[in-house]
C-alpha atoms as a PDB file:
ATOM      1  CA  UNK A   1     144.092 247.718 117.054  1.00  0.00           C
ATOM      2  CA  UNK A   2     140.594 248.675 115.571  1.00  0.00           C
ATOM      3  CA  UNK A   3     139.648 251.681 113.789  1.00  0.00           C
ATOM      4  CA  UNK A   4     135.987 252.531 114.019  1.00  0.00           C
ATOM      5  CA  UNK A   5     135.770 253.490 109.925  1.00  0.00           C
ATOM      6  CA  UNK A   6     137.693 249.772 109.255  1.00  0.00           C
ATOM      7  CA  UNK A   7     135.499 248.047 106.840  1.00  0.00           C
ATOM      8  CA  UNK A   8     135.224 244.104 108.234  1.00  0.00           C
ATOM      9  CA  UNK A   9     133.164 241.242 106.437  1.00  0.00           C
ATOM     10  CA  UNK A  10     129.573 242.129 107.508  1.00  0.00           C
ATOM     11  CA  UNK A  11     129.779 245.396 107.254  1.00  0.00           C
ATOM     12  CA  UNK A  12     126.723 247.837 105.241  1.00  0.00           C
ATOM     13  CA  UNK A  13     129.168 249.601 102.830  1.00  0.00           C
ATOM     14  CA  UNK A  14     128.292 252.161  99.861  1.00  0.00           C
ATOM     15  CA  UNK A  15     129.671 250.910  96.897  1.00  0.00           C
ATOM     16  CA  UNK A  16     130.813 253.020  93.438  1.00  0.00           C
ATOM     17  CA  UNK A  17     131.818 252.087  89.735  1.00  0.00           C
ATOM     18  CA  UNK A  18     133.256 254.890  87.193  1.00  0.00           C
ATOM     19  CA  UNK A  19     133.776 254.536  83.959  1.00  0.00           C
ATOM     20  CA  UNK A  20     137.338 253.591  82.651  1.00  0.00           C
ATOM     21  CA  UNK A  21     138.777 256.296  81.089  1.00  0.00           C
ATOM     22  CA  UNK A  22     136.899 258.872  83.337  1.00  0.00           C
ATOM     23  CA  UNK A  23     136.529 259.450  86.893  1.00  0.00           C
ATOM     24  CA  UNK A  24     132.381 259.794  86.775  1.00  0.00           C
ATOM     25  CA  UNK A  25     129.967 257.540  88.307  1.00  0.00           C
ATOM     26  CA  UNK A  26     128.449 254.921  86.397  1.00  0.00           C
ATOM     27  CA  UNK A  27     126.651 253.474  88.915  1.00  0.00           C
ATOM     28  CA  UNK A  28     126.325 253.429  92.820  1.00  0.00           C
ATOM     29  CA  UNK A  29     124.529 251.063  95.430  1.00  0.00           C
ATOM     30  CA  UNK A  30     124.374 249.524  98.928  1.00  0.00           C
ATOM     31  CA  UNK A  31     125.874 246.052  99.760  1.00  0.00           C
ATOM     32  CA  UNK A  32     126.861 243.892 102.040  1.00  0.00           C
ATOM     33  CA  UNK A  33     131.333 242.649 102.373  1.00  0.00           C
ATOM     34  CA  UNK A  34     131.465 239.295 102.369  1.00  0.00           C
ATOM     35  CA  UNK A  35     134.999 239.174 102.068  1.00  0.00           C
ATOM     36  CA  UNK A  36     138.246 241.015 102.241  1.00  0.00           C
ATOM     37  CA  UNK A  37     141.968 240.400 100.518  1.00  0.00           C
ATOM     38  CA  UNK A  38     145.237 242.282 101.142  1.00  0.00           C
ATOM     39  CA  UNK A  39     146.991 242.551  97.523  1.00  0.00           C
ATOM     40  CA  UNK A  40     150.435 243.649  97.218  1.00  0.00           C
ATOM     41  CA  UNK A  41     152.902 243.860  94.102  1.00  0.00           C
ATOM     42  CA  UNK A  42     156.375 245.268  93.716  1.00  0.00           C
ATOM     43  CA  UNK A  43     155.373 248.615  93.144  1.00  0.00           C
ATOM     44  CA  UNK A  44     153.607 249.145  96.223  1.00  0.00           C
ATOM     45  CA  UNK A  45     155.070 247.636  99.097  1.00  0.00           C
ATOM     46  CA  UNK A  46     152.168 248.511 101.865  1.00  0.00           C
ATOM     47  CA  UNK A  47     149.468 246.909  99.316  1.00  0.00           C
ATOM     48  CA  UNK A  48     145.739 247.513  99.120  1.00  0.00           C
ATOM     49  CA  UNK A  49     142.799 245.791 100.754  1.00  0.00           C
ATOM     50  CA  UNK A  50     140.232 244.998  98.087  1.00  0.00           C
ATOM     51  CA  UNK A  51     136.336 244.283  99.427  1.00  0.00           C
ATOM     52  CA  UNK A  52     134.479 241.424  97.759  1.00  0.00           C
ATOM     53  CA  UNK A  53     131.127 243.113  98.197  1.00  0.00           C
ATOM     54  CA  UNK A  54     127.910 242.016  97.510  1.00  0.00           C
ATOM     55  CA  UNK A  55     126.014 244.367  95.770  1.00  0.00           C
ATOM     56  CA  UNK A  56     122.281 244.419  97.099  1.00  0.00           C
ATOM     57  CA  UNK A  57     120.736 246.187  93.458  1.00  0.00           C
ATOM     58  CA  UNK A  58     122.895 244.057  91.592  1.00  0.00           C
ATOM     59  CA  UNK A  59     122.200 240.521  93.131  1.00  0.00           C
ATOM     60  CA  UNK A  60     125.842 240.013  92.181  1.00  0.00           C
ATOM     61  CA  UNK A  61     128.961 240.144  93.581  1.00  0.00           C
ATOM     62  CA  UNK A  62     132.155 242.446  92.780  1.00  0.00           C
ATOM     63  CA  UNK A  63     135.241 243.580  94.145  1.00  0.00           C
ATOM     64  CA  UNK A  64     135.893 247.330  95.553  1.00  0.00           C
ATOM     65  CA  UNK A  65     139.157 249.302  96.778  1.00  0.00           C
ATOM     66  CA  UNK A  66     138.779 252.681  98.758  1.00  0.00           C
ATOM     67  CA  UNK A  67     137.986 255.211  97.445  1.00  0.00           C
ATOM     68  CA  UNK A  68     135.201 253.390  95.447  1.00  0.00           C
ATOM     69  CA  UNK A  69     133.514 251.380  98.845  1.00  0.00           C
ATOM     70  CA  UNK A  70     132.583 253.937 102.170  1.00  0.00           C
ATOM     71  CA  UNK A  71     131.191 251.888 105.390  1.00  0.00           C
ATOM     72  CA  UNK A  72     127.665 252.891 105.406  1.00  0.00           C
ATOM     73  CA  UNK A  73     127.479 254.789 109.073  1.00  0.00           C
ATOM     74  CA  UNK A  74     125.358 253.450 111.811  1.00  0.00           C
ATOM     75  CA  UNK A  75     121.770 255.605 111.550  1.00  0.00           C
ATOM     76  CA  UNK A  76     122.543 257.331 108.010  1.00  0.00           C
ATOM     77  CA  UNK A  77     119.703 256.786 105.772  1.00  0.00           C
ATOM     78  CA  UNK A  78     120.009 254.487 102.588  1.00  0.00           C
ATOM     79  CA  UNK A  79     119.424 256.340  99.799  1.00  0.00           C
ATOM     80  CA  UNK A  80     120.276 253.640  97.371  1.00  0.00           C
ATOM     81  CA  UNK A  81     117.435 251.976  97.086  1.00  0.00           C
ATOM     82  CA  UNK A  82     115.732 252.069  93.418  1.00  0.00           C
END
């Protein structure tokens, strides 16, 4: 079963970084997924999909969970770009 907000490889996604100790933006941008990864550990037994995005400002690569990668919605305008 598909959900329409999923977030597949392909996908246009916003992406976020905060700084460590605080939960503030650092720095924000538009990329593209080029893969995904389903991580679990003891302590949580449903896991966490983490997003190996790459980041379009950057040129680079980096992984993203949710809350810190949103699918970028079909017509909303990109205002990423710098």
């Amino acid at each position: 079963m598909s959900h329409e907000n999923e977030i597949a490889v392909g996908d246009l996604v916003k992406w976020f970084e905060t700084y460590a100790d605080i939960n503030i933006v650092r720095d924000y941008g538009s990329g593209t997924v080029v893969r995904t990864q389903k991580v679990t550990d003891p302590y949580d037994p449903y896991g966490t999909i983490r997003y190996w995005v790459f980041c379009h400002k950057l040129g680079d690569t980096k992984w993203f969970v949710k809350p810190y990668i949103e699918k970028h919605e079909k017509g909303e305008q990109n205002d990423f770009q710098q």
